[in-house]
C-alpha atoms as a PDB file:
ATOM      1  CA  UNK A   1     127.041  57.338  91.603  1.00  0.00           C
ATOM      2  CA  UNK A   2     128.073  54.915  88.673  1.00  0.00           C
ATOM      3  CA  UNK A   3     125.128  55.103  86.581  1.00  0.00           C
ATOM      4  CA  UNK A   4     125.428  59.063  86.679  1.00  0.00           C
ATOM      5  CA  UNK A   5     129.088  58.859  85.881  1.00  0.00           C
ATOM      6  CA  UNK A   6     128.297  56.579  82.829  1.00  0.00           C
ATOM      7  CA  UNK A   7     125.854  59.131  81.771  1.00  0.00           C
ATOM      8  CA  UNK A   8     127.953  61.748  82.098  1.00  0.00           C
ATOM      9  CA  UNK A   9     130.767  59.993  80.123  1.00  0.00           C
ATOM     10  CA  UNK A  10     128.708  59.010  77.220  1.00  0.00           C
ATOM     11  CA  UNK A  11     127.046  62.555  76.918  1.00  0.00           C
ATOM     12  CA  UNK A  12     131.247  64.115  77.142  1.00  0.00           C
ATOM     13  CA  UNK A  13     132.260  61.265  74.594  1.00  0.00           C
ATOM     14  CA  UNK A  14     128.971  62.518  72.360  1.00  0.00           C
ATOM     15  CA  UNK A  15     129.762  66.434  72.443  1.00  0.00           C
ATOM     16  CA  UNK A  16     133.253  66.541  73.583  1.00  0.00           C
ATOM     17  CA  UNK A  17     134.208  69.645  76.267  1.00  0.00           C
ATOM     18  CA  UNK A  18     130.871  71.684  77.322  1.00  0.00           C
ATOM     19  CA  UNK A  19     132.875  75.310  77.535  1.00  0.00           C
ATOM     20  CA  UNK A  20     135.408  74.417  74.736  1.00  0.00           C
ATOM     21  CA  UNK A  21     138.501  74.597  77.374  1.00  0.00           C
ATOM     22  CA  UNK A  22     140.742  72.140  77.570  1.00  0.00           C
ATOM     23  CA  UNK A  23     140.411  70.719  81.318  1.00  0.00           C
ATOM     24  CA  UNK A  24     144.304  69.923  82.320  1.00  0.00           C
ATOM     25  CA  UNK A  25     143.869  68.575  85.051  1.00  0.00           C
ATOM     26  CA  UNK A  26     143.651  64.321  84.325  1.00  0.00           C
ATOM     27  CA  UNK A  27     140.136  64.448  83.819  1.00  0.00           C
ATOM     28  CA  UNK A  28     137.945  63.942  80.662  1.00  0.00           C
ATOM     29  CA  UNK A  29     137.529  66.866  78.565  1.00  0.00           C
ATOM     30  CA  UNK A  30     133.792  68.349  79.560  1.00  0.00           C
ATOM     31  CA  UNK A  31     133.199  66.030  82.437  1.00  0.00           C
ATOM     32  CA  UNK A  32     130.969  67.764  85.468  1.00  0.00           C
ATOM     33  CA  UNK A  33     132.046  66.684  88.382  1.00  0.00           C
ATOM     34  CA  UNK A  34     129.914  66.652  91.519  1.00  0.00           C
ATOM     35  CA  UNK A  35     126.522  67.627  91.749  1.00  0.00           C
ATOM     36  CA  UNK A  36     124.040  69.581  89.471  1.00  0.00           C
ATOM     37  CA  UNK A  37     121.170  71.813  90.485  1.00  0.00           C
ATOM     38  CA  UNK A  38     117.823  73.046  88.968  1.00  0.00           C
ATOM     39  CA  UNK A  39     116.595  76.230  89.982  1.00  0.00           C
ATOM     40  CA  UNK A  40     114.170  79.298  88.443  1.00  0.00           C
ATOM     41  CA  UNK A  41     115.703  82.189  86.637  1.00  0.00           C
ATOM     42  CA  UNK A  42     114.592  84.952  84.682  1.00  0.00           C
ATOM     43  CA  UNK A  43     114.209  85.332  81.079  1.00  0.00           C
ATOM     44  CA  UNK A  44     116.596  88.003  79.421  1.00  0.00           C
ATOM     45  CA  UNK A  45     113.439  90.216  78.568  1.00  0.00           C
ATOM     46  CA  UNK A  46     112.535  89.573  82.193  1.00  0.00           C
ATOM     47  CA  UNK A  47     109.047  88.244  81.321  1.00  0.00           C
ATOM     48  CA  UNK A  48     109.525  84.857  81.985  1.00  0.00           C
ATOM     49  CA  UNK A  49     110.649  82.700  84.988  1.00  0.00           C
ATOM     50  CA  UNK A  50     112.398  79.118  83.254  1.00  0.00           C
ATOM     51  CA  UNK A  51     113.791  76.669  84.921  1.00  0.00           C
ATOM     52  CA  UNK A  52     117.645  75.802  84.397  1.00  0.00           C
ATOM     53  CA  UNK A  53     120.401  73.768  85.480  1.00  0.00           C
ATOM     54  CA  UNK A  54     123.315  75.218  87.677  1.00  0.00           C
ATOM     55  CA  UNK A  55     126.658  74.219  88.859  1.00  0.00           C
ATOM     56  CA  UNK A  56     126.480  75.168  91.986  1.00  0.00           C
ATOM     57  CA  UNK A  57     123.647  75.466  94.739  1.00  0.00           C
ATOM     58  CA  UNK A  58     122.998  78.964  94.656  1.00  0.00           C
ATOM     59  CA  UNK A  59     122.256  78.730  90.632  1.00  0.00           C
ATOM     60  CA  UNK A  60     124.418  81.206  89.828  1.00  0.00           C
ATOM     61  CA  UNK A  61     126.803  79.278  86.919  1.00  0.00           C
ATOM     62  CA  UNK A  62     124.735  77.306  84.697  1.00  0.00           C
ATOM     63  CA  UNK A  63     125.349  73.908  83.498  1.00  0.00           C
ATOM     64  CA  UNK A  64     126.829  73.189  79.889  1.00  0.00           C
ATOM     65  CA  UNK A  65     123.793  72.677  77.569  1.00  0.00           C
ATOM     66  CA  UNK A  66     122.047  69.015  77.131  1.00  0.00           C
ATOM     67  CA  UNK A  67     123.265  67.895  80.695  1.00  0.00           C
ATOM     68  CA  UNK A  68     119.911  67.100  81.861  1.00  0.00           C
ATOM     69  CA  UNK A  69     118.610  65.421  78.921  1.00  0.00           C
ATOM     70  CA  UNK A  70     122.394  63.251  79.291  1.00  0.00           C
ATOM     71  CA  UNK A  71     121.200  62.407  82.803  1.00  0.00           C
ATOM     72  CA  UNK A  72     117.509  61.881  82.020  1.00  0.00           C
ATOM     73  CA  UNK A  73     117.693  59.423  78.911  1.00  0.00           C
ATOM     74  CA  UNK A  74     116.678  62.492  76.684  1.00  0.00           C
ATOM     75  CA  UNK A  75     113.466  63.765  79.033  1.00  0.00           C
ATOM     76  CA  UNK A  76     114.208  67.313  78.727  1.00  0.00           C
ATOM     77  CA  UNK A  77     113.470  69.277  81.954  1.00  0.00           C
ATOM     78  CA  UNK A  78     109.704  71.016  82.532  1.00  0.00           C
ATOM     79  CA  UNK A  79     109.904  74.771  82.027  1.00  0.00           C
ATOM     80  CA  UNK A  80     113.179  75.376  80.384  1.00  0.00           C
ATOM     81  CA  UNK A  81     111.239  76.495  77.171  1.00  0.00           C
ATOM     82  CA  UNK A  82     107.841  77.395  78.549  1.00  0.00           C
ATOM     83  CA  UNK A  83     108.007  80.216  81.390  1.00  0.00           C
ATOM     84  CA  UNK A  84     106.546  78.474  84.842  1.00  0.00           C
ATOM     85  CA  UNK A  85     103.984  81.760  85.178  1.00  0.00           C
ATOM     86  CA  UNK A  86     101.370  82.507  83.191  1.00  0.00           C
ATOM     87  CA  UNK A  87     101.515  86.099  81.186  1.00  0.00           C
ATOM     88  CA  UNK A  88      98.279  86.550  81.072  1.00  0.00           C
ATOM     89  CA  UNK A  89      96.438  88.594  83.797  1.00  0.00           C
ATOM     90  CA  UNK A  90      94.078  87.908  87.069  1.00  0.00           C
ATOM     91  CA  UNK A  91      90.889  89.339  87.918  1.00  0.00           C
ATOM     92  CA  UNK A  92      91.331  90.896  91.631  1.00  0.00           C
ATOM     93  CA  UNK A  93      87.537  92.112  91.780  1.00  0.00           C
ATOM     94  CA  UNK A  94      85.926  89.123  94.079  1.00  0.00           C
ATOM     95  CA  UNK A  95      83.448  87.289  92.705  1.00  0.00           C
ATOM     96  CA  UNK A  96      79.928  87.601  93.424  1.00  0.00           C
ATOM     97  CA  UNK A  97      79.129  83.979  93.975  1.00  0.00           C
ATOM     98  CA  UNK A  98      80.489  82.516  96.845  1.00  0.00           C
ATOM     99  CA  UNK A  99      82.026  79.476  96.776  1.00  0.00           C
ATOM    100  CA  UNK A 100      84.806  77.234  98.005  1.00  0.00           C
ATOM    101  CA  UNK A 101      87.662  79.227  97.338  1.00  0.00           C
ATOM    102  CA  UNK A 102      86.693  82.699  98.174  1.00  0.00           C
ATOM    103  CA  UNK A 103      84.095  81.682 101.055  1.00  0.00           C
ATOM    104  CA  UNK A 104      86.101  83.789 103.926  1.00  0.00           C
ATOM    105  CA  UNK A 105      87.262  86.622 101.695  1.00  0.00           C
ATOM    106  CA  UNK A 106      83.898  86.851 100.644  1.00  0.00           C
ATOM    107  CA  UNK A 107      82.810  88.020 104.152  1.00  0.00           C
ATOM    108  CA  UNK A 108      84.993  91.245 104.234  1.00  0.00           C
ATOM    109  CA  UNK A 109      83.937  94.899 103.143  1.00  0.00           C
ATOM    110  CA  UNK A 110      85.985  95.596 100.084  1.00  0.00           C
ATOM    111  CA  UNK A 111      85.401  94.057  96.347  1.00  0.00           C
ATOM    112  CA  UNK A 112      89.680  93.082  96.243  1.00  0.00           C
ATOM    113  CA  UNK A 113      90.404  89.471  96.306  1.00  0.00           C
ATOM    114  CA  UNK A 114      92.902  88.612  99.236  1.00  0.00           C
ATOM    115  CA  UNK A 115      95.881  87.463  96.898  1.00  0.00           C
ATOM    116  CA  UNK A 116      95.919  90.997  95.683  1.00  0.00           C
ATOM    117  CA  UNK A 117      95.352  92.984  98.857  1.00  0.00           C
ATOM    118  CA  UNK A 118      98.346  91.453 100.272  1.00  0.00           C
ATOM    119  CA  UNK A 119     100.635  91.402  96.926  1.00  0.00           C
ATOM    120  CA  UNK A 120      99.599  95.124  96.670  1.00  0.00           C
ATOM    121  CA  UNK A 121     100.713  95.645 100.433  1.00  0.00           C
ATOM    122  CA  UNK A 122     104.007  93.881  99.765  1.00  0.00           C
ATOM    123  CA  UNK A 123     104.899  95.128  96.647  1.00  0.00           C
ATOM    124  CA  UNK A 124     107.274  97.984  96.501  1.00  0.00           C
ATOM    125  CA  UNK A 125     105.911 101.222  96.208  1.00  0.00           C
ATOM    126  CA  UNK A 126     107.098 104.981  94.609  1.00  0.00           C
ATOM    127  CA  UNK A 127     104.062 107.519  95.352  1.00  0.00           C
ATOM    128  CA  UNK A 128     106.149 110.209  94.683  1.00  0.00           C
ATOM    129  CA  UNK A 129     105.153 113.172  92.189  1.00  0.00           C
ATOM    130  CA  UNK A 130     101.823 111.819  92.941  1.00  0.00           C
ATOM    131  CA  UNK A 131      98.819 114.854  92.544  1.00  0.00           C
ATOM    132  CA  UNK A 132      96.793 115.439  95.571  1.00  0.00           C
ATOM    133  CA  UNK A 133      97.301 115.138  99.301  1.00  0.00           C
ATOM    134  CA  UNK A 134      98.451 112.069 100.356  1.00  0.00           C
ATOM    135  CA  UNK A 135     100.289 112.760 103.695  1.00  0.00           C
ATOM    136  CA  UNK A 136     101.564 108.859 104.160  1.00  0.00           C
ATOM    137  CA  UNK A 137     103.359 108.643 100.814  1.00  0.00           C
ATOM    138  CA  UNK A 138     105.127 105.053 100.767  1.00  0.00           C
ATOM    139  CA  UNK A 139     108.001 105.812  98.429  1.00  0.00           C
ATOM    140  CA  UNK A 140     110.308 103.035  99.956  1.00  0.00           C
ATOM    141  CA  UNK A 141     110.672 101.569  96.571  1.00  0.00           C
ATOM    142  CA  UNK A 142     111.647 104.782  94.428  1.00  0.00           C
ATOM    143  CA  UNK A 143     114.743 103.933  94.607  1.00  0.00           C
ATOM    144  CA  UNK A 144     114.296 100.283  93.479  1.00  0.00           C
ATOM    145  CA  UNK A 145     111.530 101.205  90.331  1.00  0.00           C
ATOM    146  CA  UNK A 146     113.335 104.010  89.246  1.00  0.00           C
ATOM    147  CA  UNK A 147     116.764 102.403  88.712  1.00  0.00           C
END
């Protein structure tokens, strides 16, 4: 639209060509063309999950820096600084109380929380080298967690 192509001008006329190419094909230097996606990606360490702007729909390429804040009037975008997950760690015991959120759960023999019971049954697993008999060893993962 118009207003997005103004935007986009103005940002390109501001900081010039976003990959420092010269673009020979008629257009402004640094212009995006087309659309612009945000998706999650990982931190380099791993640790975090940000979110980022992309190029293309599979948010593969990522945008030149500052287009969103171009596009937004200067709102930078939620989570591109501060990782969408917490770092810190959950309790999978179940509470003794019973309440609201862990009424159901609550009724079932075992002291795990149901989140963890089924990320624990999803997760990839390597029980090889483990000690003791354990004659349905899932090690569908090894490959995976020790790559």
């Amino acid at each position: 639209n118009m207003a997005k192509n103004d935007q986009q001008n103005a940002y390109n006329a501001q900081n010039g060509n976003y990959n420092g190419q010269n673009n020979n094909n008629g257009e402004e230097a640094g212009e995006v063309n087309g659309d612009i996606y945000v998706g999650p990606y990982c931190s380099n360490n791993g640790k975090k999950i940000h979110l980022g702007v992309f190029m293309e729909e599979t948010c593969s390429y990522p945008a030149p820096n500052g287009i969103y804040e171009a596009l937004h009037y200067g709102d930078s975008l939620p989570y591109s600084k501060k990782s969408i997950i917490d770092s810190g760690c959950i309790s999978c015991k179940e509470p003794k109380e019973v309440d609201y959120q862990n009424y159901y759960d609550q009724q079932d023999a075992d002291e795990v929380t149901e989140v963890c019971t089924n990320l624990y049954e999803t997760a990839g697993k390597c029980e090889k080298g483990l000690d003791g008999y354990y004659p349905n060893r899932d090690v569908s993962g090894c490959s995976f967690i020790l790559n």
